[in-house]
N, C-alpha and C. Protein backbone atom coordinates (compact mmCIF):
# COMPACT_ATOMS: atom_id res chain seq x y z
N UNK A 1 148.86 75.61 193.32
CA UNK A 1 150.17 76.08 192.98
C UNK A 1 150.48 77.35 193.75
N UNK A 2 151.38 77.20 194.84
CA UNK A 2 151.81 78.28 195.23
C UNK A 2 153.43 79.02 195.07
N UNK A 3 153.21 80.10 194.40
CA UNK A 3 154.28 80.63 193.75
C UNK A 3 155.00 82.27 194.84
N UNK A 4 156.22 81.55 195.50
CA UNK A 4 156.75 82.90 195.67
C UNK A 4 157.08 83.90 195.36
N UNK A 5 157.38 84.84 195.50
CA UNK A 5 157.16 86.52 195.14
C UNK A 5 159.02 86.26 195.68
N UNK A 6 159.87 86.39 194.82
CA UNK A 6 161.66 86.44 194.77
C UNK A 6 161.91 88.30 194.66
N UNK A 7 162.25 88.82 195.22
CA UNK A 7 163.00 90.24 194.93
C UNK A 7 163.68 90.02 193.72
N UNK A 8 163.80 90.88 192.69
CA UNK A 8 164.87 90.72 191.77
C UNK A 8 166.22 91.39 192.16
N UNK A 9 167.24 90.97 191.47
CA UNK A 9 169.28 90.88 191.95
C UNK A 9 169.68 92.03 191.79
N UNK A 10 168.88 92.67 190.37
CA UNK A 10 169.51 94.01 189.76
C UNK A 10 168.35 95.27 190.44
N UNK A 11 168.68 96.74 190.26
CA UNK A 11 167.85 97.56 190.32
C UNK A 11 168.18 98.86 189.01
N UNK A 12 167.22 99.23 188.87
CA UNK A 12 167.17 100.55 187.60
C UNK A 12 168.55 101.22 188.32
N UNK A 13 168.99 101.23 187.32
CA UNK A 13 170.43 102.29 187.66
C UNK A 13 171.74 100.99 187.61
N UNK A 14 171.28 100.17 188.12
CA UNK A 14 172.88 98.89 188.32
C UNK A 14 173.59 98.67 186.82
N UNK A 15 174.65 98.71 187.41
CA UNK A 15 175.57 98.35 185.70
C UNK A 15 175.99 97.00 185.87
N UNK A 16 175.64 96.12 184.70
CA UNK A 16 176.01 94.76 184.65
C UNK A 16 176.19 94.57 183.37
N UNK A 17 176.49 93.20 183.34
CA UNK A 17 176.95 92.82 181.61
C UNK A 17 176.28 91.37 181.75
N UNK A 18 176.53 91.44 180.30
CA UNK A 18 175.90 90.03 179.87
C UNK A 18 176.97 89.01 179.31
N UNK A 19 176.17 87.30 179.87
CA UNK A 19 177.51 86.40 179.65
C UNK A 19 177.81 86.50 177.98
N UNK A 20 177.37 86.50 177.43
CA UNK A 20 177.69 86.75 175.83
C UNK A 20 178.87 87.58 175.47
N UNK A 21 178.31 88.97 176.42
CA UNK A 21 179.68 89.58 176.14
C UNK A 21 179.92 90.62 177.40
N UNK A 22 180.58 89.99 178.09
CA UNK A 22 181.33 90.41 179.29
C UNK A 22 181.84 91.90 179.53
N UNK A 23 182.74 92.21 178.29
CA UNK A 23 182.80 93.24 178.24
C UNK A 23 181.96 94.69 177.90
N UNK A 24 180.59 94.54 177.77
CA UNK A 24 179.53 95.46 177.52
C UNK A 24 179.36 95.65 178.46
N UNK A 25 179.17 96.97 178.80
CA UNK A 25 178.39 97.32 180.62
C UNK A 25 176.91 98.04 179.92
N UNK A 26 175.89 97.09 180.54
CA UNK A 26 174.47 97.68 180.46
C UNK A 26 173.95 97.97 181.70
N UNK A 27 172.99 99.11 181.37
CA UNK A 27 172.43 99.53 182.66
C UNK A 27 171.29 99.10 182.58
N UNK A 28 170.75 99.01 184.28
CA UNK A 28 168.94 98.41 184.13
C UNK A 28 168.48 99.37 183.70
N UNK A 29 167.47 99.37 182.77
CA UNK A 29 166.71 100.98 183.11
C UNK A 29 165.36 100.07 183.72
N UNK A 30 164.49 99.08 183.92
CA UNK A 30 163.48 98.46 184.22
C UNK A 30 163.74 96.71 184.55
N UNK A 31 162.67 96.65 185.68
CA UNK A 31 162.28 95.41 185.46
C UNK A 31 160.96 94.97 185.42
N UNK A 32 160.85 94.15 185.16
CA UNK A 32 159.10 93.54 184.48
C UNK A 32 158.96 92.11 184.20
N UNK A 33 158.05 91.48 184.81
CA UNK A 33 157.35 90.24 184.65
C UNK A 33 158.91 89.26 184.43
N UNK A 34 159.89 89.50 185.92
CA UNK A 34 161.54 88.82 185.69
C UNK A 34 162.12 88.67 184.14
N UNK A 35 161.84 89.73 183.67
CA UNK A 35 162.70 90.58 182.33
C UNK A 35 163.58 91.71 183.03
N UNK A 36 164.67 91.76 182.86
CA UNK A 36 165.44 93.11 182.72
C UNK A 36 165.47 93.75 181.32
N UNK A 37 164.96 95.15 181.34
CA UNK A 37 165.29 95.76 179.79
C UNK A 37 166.78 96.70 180.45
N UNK A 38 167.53 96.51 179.57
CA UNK A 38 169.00 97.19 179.84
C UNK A 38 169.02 97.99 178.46
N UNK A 39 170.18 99.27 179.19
CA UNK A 39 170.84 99.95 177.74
C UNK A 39 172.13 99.90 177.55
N UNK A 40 172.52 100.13 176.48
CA UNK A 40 174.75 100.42 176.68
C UNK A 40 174.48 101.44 177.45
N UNK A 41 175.36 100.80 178.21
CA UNK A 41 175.65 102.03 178.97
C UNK A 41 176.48 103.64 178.33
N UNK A 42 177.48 103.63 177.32
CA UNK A 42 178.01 104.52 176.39
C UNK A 42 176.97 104.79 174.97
N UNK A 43 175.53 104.21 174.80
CA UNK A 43 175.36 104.49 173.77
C UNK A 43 173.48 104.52 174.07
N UNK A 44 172.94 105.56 174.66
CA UNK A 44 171.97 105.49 175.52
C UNK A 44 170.99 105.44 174.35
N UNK A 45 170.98 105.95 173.90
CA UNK A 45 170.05 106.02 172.47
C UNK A 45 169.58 104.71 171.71
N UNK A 46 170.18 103.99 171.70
CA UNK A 46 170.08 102.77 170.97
C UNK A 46 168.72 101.66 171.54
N UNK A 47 168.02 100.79 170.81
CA UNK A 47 167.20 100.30 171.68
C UNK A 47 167.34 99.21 172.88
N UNK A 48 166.55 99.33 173.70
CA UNK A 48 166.74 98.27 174.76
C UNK A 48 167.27 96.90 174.58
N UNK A 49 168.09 96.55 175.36
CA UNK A 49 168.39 94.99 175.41
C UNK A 49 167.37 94.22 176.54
N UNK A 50 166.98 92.82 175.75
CA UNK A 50 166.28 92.09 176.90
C UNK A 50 167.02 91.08 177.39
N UNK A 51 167.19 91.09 179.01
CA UNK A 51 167.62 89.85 179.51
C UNK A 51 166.68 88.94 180.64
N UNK A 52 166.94 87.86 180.79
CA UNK A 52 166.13 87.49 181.59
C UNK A 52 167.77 87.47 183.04
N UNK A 53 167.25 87.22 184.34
CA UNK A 53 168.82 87.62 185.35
C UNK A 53 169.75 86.24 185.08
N UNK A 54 169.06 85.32 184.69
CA UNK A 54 170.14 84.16 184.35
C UNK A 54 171.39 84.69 183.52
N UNK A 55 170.46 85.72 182.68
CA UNK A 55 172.23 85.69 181.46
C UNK A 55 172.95 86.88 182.11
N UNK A 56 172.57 87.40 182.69
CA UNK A 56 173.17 88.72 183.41
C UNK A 56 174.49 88.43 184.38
N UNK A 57 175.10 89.33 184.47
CA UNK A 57 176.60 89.05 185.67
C UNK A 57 177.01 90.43 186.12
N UNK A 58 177.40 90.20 187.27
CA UNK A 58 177.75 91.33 187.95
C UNK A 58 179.39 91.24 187.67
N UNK A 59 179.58 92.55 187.27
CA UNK A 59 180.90 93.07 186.97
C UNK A 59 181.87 93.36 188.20
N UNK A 60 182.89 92.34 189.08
CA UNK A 60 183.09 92.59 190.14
C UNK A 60 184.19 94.33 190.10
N UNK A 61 184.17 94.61 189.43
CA UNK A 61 184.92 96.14 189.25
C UNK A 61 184.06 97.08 189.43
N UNK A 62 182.41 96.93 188.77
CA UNK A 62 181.54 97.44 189.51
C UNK A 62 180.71 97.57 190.59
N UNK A 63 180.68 96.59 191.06
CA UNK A 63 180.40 96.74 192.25
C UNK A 63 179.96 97.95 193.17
N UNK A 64 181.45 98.45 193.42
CA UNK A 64 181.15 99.96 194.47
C UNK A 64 180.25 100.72 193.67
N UNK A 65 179.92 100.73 192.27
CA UNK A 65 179.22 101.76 191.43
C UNK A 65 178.12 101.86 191.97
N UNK A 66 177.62 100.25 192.15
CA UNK A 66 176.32 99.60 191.89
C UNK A 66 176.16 99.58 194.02
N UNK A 67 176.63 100.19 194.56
CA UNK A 67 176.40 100.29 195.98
C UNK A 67 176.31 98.93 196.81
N UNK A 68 177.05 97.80 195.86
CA UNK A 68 176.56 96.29 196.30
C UNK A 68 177.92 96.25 197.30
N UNK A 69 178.73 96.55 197.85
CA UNK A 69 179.86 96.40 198.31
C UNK A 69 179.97 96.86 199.83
């Protein structure tokens, strides 16, 4: 079994949202074993969200934030 090594989409710092709810902007703070742990972005304190990058979406308004542009 040979398994490629994929770069992951997001990096610590990128603001994205999740398809659930579009309108939440989370930030990466990590990635790990193709887990993203994200935070609200307005509510830093709160505990981590887990996503795997399937449920994740790039916010095309963010973009320039996120230096992808």
């Amino acid at each position: 079994m040979n398994q490629q090594l994929m770069p992951n989409k997001y990096y610590p710092g990128d603001v994205v949202s999740a398809k659930v709810d579009p309108d939440l902007k989370l930030v990466v703070r990590r990635y790990i074993d193709r887990i993203y742990y994200c935070q609200i972005q307005n509510d830093l304190k709160r505990k981590d969200l887990v996503y795997f990058e399937r449920e994740l979406v790039e916010n095309p308004l963010l973009l320039s934030k996120n230096n992808k542009v």
